[in-house]
C-alpha atoms as a PDB file:
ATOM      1  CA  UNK A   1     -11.340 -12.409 -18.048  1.00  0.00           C
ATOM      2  CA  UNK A   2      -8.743 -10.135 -17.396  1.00  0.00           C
ATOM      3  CA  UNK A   3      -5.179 -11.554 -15.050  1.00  0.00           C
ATOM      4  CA  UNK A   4      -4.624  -8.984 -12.495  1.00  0.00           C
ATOM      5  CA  UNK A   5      -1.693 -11.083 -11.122  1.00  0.00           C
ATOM      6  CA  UNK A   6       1.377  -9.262 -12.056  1.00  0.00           C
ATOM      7  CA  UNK A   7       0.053  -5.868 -10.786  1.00  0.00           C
ATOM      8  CA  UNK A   8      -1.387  -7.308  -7.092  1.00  0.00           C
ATOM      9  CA  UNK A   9       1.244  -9.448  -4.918  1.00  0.00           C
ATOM     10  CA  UNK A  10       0.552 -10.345  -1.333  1.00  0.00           C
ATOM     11  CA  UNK A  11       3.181  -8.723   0.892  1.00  0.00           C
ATOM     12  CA  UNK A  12       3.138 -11.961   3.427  1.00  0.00           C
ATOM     13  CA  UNK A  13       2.556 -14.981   1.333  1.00  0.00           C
ATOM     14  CA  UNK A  14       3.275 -13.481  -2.510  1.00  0.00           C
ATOM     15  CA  UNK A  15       0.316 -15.034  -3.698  1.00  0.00           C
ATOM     16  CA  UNK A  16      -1.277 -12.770  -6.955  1.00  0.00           C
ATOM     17  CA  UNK A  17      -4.979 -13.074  -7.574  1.00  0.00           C
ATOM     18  CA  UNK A  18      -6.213 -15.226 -10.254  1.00  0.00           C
ATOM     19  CA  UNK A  19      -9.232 -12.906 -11.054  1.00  0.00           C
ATOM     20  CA  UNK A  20     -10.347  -9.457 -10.808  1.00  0.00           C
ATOM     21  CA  UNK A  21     -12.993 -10.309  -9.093  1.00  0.00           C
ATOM     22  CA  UNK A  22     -10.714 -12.151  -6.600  1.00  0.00           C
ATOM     23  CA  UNK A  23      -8.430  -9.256  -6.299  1.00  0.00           C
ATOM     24  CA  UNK A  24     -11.399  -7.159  -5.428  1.00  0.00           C
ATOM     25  CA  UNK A  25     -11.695  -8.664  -1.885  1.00  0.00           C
ATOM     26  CA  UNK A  26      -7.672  -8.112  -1.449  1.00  0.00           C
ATOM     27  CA  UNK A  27      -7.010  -5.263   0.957  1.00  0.00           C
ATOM     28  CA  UNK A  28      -4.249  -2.348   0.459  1.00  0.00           C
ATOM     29  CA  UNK A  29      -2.647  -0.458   3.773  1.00  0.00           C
ATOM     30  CA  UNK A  30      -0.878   2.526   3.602  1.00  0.00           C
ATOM     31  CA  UNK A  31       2.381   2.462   5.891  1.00  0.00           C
ATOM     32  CA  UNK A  32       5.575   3.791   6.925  1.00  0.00           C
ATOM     33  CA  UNK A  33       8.914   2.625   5.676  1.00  0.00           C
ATOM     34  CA  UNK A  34      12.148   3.170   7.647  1.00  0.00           C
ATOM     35  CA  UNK A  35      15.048   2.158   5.156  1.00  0.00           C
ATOM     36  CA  UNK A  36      17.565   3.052   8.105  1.00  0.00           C
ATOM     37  CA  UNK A  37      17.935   4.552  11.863  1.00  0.00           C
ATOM     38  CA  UNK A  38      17.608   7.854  11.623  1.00  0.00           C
ATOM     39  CA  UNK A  39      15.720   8.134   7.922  1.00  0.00           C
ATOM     40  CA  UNK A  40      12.455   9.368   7.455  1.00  0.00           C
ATOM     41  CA  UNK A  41       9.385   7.798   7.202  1.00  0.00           C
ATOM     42  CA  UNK A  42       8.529   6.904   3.828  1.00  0.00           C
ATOM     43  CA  UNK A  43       4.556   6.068   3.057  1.00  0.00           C
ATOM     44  CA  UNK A  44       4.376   2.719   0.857  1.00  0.00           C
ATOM     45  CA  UNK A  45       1.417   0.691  -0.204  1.00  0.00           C
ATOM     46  CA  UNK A  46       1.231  -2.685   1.418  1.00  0.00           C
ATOM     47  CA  UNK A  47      -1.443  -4.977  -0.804  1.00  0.00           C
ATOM     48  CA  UNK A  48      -2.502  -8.249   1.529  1.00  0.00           C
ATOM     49  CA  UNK A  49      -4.835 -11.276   0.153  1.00  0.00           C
ATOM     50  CA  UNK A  50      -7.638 -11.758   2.320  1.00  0.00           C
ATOM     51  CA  UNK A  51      -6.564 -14.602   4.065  1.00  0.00           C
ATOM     52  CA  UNK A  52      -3.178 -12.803   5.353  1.00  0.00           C
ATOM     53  CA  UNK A  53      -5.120  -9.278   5.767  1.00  0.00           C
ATOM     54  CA  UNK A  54      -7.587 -11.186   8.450  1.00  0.00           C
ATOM     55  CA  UNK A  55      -4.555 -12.704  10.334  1.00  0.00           C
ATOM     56  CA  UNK A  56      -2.583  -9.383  10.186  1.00  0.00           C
ATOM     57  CA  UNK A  57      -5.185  -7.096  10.997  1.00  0.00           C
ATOM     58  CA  UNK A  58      -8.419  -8.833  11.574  1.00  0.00           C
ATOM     59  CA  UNK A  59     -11.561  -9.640  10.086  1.00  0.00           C
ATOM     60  CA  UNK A  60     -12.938  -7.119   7.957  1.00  0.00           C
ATOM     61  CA  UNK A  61     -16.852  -8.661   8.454  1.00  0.00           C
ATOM     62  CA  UNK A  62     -15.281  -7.850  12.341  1.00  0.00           C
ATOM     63  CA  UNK A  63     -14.122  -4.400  11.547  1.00  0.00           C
ATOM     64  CA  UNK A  64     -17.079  -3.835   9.087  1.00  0.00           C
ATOM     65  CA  UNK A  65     -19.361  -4.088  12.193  1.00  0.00           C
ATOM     66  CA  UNK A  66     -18.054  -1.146  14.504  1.00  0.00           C
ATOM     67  CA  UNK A  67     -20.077   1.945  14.875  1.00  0.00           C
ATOM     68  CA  UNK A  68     -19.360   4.272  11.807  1.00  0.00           C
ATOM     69  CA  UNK A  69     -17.349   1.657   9.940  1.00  0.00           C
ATOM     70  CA  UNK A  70     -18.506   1.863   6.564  1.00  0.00           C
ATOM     71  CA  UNK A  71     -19.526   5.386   6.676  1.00  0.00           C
ATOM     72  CA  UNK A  72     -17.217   6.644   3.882  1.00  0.00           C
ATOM     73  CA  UNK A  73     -18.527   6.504   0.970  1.00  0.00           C
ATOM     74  CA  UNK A  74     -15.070   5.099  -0.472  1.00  0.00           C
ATOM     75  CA  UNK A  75     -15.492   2.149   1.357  1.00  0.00           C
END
């Protein structure tokens, strides 16, 4: 099986999936950086495991259950 680790780290807890299929149910954010006062934002790619991701930002089974939530076909 292939070790996704080194490309996947958990921005809270730096954790790396063992698996591919464990780094499947890891969740990405896109966000804004501020590097200092008066910079723009820059967007960045924030990657959470899913334990961190549901204490950040909630439960996805939580999310997955509001009207039109899984409606893109991306999701």
């Amino acid at each position: 099986m292939l070790n996704c680790g080194p490309m996947l780290n958990c921005e809270e807890c730096a954790t790396q999936p063992a698996t591919v299929e464990e780094a499947l149910r890891w969740r990405a954010y896109l966000i804004a950086v501020v590097e200092d006062e008066g910079d723009e934002e820059v967007p960045e790619v924030a990657v959470y495991c899913p334990e961190c991701a549901d204490r950040e930002f909630g439960d996805r089974r939580r999310l997955d259950q509001r009207p039109g939530a899984g409606s893109n076909p991306r999701n």
